[in-house]
Protein backbone atom coordinates (compact mmCIF):
# COMPACT_ATOMS: atom_id res chain seq x y z
CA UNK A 1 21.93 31.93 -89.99
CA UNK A 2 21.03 28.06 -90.42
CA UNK A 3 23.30 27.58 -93.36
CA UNK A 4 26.52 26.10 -92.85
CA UNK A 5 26.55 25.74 -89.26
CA UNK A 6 28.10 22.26 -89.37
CA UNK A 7 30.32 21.60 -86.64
CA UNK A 8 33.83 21.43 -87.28
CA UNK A 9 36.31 18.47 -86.93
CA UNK A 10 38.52 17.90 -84.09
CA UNK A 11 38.08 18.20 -80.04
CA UNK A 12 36.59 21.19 -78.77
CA UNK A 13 37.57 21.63 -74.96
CA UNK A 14 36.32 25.05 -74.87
CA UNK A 15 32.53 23.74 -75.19
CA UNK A 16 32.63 22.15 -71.72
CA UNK A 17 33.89 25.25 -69.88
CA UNK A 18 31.08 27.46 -72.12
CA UNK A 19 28.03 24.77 -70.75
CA UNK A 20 29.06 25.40 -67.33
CA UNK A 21 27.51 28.72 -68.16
CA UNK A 22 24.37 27.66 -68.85
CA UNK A 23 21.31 28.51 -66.46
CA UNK A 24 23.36 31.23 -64.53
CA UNK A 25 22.11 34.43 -63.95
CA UNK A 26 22.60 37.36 -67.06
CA UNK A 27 21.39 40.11 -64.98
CA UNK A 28 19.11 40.21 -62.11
CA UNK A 29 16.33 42.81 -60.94
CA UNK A 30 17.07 44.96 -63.83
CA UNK A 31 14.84 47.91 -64.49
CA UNK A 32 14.13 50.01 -67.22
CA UNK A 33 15.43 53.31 -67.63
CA UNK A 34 11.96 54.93 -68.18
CA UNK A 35 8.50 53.64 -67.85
CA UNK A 36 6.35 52.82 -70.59
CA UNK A 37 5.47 56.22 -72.55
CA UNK A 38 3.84 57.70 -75.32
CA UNK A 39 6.46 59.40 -76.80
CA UNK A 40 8.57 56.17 -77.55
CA UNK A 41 5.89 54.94 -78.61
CA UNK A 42 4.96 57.61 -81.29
CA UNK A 43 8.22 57.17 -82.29
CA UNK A 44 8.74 53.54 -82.81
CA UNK A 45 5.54 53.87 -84.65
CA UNK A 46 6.91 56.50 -87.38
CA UNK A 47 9.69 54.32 -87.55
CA UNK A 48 7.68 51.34 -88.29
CA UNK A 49 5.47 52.67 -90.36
CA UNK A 50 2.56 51.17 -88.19
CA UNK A 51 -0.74 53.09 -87.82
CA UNK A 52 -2.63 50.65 -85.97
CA UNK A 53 -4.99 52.83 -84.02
CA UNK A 54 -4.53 50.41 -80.77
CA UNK A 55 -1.11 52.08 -79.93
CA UNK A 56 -2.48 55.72 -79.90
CA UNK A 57 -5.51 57.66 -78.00
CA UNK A 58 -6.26 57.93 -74.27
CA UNK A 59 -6.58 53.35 -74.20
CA UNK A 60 -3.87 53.13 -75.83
CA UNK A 61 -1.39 50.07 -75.43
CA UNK A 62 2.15 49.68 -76.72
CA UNK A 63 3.20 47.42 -79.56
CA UNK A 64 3.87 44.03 -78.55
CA UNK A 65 7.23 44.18 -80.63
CA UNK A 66 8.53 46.98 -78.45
CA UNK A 67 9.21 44.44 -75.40
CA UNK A 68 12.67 44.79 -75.29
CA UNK A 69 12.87 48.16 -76.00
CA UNK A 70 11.55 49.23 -72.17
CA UNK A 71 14.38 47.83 -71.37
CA UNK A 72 17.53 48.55 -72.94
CA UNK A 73 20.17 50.65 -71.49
CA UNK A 74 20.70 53.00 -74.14
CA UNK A 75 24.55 54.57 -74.94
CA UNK A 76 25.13 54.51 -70.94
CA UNK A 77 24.57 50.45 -71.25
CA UNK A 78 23.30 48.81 -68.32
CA UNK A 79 25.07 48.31 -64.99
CA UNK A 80 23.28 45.03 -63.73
CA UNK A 81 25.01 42.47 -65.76
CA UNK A 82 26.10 39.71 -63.84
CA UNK A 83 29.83 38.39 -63.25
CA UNK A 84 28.84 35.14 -65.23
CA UNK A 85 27.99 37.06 -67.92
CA UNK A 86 30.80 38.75 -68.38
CA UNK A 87 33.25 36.15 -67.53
CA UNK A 88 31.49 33.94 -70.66
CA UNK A 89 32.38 36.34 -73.01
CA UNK A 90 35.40 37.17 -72.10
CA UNK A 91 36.18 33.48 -72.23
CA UNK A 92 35.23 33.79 -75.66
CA UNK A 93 36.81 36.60 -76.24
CA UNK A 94 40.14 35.24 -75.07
CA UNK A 95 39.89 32.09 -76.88
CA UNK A 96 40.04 34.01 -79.86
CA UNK A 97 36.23 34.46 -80.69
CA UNK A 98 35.72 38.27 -81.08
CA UNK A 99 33.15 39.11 -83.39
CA UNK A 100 29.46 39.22 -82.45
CA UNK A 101 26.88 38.93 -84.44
CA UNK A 102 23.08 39.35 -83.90
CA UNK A 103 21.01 35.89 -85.17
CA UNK A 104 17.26 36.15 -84.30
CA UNK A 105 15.35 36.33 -81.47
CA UNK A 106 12.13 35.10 -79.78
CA UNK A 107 9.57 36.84 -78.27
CA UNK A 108 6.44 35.76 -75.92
CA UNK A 109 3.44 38.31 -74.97
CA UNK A 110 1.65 37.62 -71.58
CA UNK A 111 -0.02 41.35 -71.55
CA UNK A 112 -0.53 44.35 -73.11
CA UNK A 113 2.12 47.02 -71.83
CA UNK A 114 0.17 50.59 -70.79
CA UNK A 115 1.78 53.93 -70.37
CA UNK A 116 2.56 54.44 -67.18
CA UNK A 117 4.06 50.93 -66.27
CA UNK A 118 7.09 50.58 -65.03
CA UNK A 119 9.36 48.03 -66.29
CA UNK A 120 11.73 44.92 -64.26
CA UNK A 121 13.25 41.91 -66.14
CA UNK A 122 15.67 39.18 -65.03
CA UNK A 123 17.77 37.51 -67.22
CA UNK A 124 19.77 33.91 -68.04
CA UNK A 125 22.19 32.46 -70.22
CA UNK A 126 19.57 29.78 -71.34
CA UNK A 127 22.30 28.03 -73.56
CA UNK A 128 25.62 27.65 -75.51
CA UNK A 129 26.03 25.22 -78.69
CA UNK A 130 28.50 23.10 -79.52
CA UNK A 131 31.19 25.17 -81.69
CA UNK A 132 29.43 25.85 -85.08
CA UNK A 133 31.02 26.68 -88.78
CA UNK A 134 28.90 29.20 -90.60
CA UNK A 135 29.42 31.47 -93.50
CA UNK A 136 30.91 34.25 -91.70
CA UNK A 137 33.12 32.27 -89.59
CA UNK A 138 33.52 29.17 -86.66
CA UNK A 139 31.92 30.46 -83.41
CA UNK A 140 29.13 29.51 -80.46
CA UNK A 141 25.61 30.65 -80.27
CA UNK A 142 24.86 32.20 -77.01
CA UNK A 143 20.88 32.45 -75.98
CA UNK A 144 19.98 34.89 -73.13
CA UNK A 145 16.32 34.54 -72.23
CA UNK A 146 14.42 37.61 -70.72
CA UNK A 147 11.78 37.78 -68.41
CA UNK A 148 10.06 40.91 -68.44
CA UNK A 149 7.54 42.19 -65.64
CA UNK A 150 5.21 44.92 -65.95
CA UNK A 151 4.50 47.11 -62.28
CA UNK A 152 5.47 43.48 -61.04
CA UNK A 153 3.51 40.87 -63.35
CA UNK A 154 4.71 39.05 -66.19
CA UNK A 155 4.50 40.69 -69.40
CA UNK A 156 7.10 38.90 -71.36
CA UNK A 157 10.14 37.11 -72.76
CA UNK A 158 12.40 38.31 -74.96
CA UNK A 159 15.04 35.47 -76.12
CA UNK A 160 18.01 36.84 -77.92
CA UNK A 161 20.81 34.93 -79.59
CA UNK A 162 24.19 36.10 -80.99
CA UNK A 163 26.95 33.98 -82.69
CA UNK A 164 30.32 34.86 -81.27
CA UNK A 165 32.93 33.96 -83.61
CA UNK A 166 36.61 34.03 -85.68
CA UNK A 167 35.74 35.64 -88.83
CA UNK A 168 36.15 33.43 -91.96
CA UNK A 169 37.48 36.56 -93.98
CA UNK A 170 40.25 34.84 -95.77
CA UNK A 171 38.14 32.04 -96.98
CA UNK A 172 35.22 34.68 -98.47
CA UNK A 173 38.24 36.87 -100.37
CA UNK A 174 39.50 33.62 -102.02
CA UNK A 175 36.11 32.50 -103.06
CA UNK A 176 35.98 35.74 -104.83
CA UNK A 177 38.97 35.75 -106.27
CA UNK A 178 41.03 37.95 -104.34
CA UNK A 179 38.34 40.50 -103.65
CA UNK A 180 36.53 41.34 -100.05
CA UNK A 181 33.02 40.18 -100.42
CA UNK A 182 30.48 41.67 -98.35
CA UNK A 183 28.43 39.77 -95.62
CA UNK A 184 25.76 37.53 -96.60
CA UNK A 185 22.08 38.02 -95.75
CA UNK A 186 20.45 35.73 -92.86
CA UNK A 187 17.71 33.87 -95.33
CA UNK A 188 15.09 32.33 -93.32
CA UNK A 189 11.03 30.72 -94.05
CA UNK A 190 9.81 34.24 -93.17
CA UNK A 191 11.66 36.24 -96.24
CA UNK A 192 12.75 33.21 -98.74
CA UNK A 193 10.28 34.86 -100.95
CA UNK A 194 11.91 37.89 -101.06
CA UNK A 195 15.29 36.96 -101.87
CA UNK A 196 13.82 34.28 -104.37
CA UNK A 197 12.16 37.51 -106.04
CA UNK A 198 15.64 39.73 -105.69
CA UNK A 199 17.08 36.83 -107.68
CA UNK A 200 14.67 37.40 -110.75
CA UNK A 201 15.09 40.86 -110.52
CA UNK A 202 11.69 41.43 -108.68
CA UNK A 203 11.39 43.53 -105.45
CA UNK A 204 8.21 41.85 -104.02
CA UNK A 205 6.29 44.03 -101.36
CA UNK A 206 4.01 41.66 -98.84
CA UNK A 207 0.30 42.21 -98.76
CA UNK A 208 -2.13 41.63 -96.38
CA UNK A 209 -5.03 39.33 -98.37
CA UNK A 210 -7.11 40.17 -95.17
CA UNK A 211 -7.03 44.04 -95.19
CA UNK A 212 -4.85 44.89 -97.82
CA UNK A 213 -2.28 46.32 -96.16
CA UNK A 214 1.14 46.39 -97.71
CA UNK A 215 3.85 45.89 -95.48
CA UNK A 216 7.73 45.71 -95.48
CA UNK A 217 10.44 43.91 -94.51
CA UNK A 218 8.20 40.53 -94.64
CA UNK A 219 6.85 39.07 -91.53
CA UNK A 220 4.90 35.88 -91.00
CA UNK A 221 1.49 38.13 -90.01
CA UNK A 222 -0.14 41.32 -90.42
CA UNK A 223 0.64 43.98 -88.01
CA UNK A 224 -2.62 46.27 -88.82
CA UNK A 225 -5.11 43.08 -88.75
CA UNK A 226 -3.39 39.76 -87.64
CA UNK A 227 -4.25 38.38 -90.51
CA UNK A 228 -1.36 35.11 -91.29
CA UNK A 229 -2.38 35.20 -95.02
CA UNK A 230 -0.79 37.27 -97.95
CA UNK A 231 0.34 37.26 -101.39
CA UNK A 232 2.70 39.66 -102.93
CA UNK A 233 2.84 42.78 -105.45
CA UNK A 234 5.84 44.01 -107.52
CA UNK A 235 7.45 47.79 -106.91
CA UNK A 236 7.91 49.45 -109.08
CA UNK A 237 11.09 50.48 -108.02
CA UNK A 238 10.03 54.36 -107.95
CA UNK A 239 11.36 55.98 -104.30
CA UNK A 240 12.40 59.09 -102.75
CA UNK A 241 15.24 58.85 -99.81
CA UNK A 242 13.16 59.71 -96.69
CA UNK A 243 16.18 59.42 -94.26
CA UNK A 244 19.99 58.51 -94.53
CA UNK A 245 23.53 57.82 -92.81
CA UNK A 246 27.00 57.97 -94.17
CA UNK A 247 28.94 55.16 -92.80
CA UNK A 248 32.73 56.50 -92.47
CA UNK A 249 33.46 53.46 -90.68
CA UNK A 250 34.77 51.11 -90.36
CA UNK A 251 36.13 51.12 -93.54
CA UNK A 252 35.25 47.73 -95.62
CA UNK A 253 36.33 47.43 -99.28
CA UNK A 254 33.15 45.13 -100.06
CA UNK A 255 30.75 48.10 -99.71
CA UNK A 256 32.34 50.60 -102.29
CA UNK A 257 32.90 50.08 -105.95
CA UNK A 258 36.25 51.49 -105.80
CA UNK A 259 37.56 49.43 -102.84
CA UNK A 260 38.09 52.25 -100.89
CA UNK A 261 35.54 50.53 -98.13
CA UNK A 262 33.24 53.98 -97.61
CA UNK A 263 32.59 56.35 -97.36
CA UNK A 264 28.88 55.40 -98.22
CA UNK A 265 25.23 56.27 -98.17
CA UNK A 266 22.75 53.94 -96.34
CA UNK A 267 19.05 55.21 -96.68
CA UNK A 268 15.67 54.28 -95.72
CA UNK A 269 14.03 54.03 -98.98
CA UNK A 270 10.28 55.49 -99.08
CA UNK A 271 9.00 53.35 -102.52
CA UNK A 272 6.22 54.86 -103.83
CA UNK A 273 4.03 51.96 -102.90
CA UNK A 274 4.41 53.51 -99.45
CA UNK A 275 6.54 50.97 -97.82
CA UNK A 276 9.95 51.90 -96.56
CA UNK A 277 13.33 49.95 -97.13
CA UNK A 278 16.72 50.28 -96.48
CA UNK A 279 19.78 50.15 -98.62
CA UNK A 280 22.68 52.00 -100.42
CA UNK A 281 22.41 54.66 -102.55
CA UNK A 282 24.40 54.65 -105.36
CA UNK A 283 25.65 56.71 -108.34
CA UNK A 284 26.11 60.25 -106.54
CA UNK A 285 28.67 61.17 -104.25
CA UNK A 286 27.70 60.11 -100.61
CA UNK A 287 27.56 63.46 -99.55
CA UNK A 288 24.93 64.96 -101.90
CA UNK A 289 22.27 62.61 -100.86
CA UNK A 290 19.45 64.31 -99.57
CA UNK A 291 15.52 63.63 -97.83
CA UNK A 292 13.47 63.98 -100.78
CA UNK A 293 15.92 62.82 -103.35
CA UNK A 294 14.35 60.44 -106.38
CA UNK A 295 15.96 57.03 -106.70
CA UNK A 296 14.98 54.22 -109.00
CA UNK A 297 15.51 50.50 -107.93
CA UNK A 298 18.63 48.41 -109.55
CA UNK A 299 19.93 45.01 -108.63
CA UNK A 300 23.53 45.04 -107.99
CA UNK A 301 25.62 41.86 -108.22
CA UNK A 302 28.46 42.35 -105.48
CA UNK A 303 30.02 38.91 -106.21
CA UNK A 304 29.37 35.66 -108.09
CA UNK A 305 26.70 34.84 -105.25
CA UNK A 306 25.06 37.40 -104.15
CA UNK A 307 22.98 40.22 -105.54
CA UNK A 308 21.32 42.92 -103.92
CA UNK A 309 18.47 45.76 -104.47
CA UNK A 310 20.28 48.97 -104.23
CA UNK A 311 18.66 52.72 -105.66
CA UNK A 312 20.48 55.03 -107.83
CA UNK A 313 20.06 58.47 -106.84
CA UNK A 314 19.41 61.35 -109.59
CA UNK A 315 18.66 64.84 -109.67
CA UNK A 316 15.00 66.39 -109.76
């Protein structure tokens, strides 16, 4: 989310009532719906694709990457947000800065998390920026930083930042002609090579020079070894749909060839290389994809700058 993010001309007044925000309480002496447990665990392992023996058997610890997860508030939300909290956004909100966005996020480890331990965490708005122009539209970045505690000890923190903005929607359909173009992905040092590969029609696949291990999307180390170094192999764009969604809405003319804006299949891709990706299915109706289904990589150009792996669904 780094490109574009000039600020814009002119005063912003906003920006001094937004830092007044900064270092007051997000929520305080939250505490996680359940403790620590193997079954989450299990299945945020399936999901991941991550057999690392570590995170199963009677020693088993939980993966480091699962830190927020203990303490989310699921579809109930959480109660324990503070006032300041929600008076920020709703500033936002009422100075015309609706949409939210998801940027990146931090994470620090302090100590393995067991079954069994019950999970606290405090939070703060750690800071606002100065009002920021990106691709999808003029907004702030909020940071909340996390402090987890395990049965009472540190464990953790978990920074999370969001970009709450006016969406630039007008200026993205006239670049494009007159058409709705769809959102553009966050590029960053950790998956450059990826999209530089997407570009010459190559869907590159990480491996681990340490151990071998393939792994996908691309991250900066192994998650079987630790190992930091890796080079890359080509799919070969072989797959089977091993899960899928059809997204009804809301409906977006970017995301459907006939403008219609959905609906439209997502899937997690299972390549044959044995990594797992997701994206849209194309060429069969949305409703006859299936678990199991073959699909064969294609790169689809969406508009004049940006291009995308997608799968093509068939019979068999």
């Amino acid at each position: 989310m780094t490109a574009g993010t000039g600020a814009p001309e002119g005063p912003d007044e906003l920006y001094g009532r937004l830092k007044e925000f900064e270092g007051r309480a997000a929520a305080t002496a939250g505490t996680g719906k359940d403790p620590v447990n193997e079954p989450m665990i299990r299945h945020w392992c399936e999901a991941m694709g991550d057999t690392n023996p570590a995170y199963s058997g009677p020693d088993a610890v939980a993966p480091p990457t699962m830190l927020q997860a203990w303490t989310m508030g699921g579809l109930s939300g959480h109660t324990d947000r503070s006032a300041a909290y929600e008076e920020l956004f709703g500033l936002l909100d009422g100075a015309g800065y609706t949409s939210v966005v998801a940027t990146d996020c931090e994470q620090e480890y302090l100590r393995p998390l067991r079954p069994g331990d019950r999970i606290t965490f405090d939070a703060v708005i750690e800071s606002v920026s100065e009002r920021k122009t990106t691709k999808l539209g003029t907004g702030y970045f909020v940071t909340t930083r996390m402090d987890v505690r395990a049965d009472g000890e540190p464990a953790g923190t978990h920074r999370f930042r969001i970009l709450k903005y006016t969406p630039a929607a007008a200026k993205r359909k006239a670049r494009g002609g007159g058409r709705n173009l769809r959102p553009r992905p966050v590029i960053n040092r950790d998956n450059a090579g990826f999209w530089q590969g997407v570009a010459e029609h190559r869907l590159l696949i990480q491996r681990c020079t340490g151990c071998g291990t393939l792994r996908f999307p691309w991250l900066p180390g192994c998650n079987a070894c630790g190992c930091q170094e890796w080079d890359t192999v080509e799919a070969s764009g072989e797959g089977t749909v091993f899960s899928h969604v059809v997204m009804h809405h809301p409906p977006f003319p970017a995301f459907a060839a006939d403008g219609a804006g959905g609906p439209y299949a997502v899937a997690l891709i299972e390549l044959a290389e044995g990594v797992r990706m997701v994206a849209n299915v194309i060429g069969v109706p949305y409703d006859k994809v299936r678990p199991g289904m073959p699909v064969r990589l294609e790169f689809l150009r969406t508009d004049p700058e940006l291009e995308l792996p997608v799968f093509r669904g068939g019979e068999g």
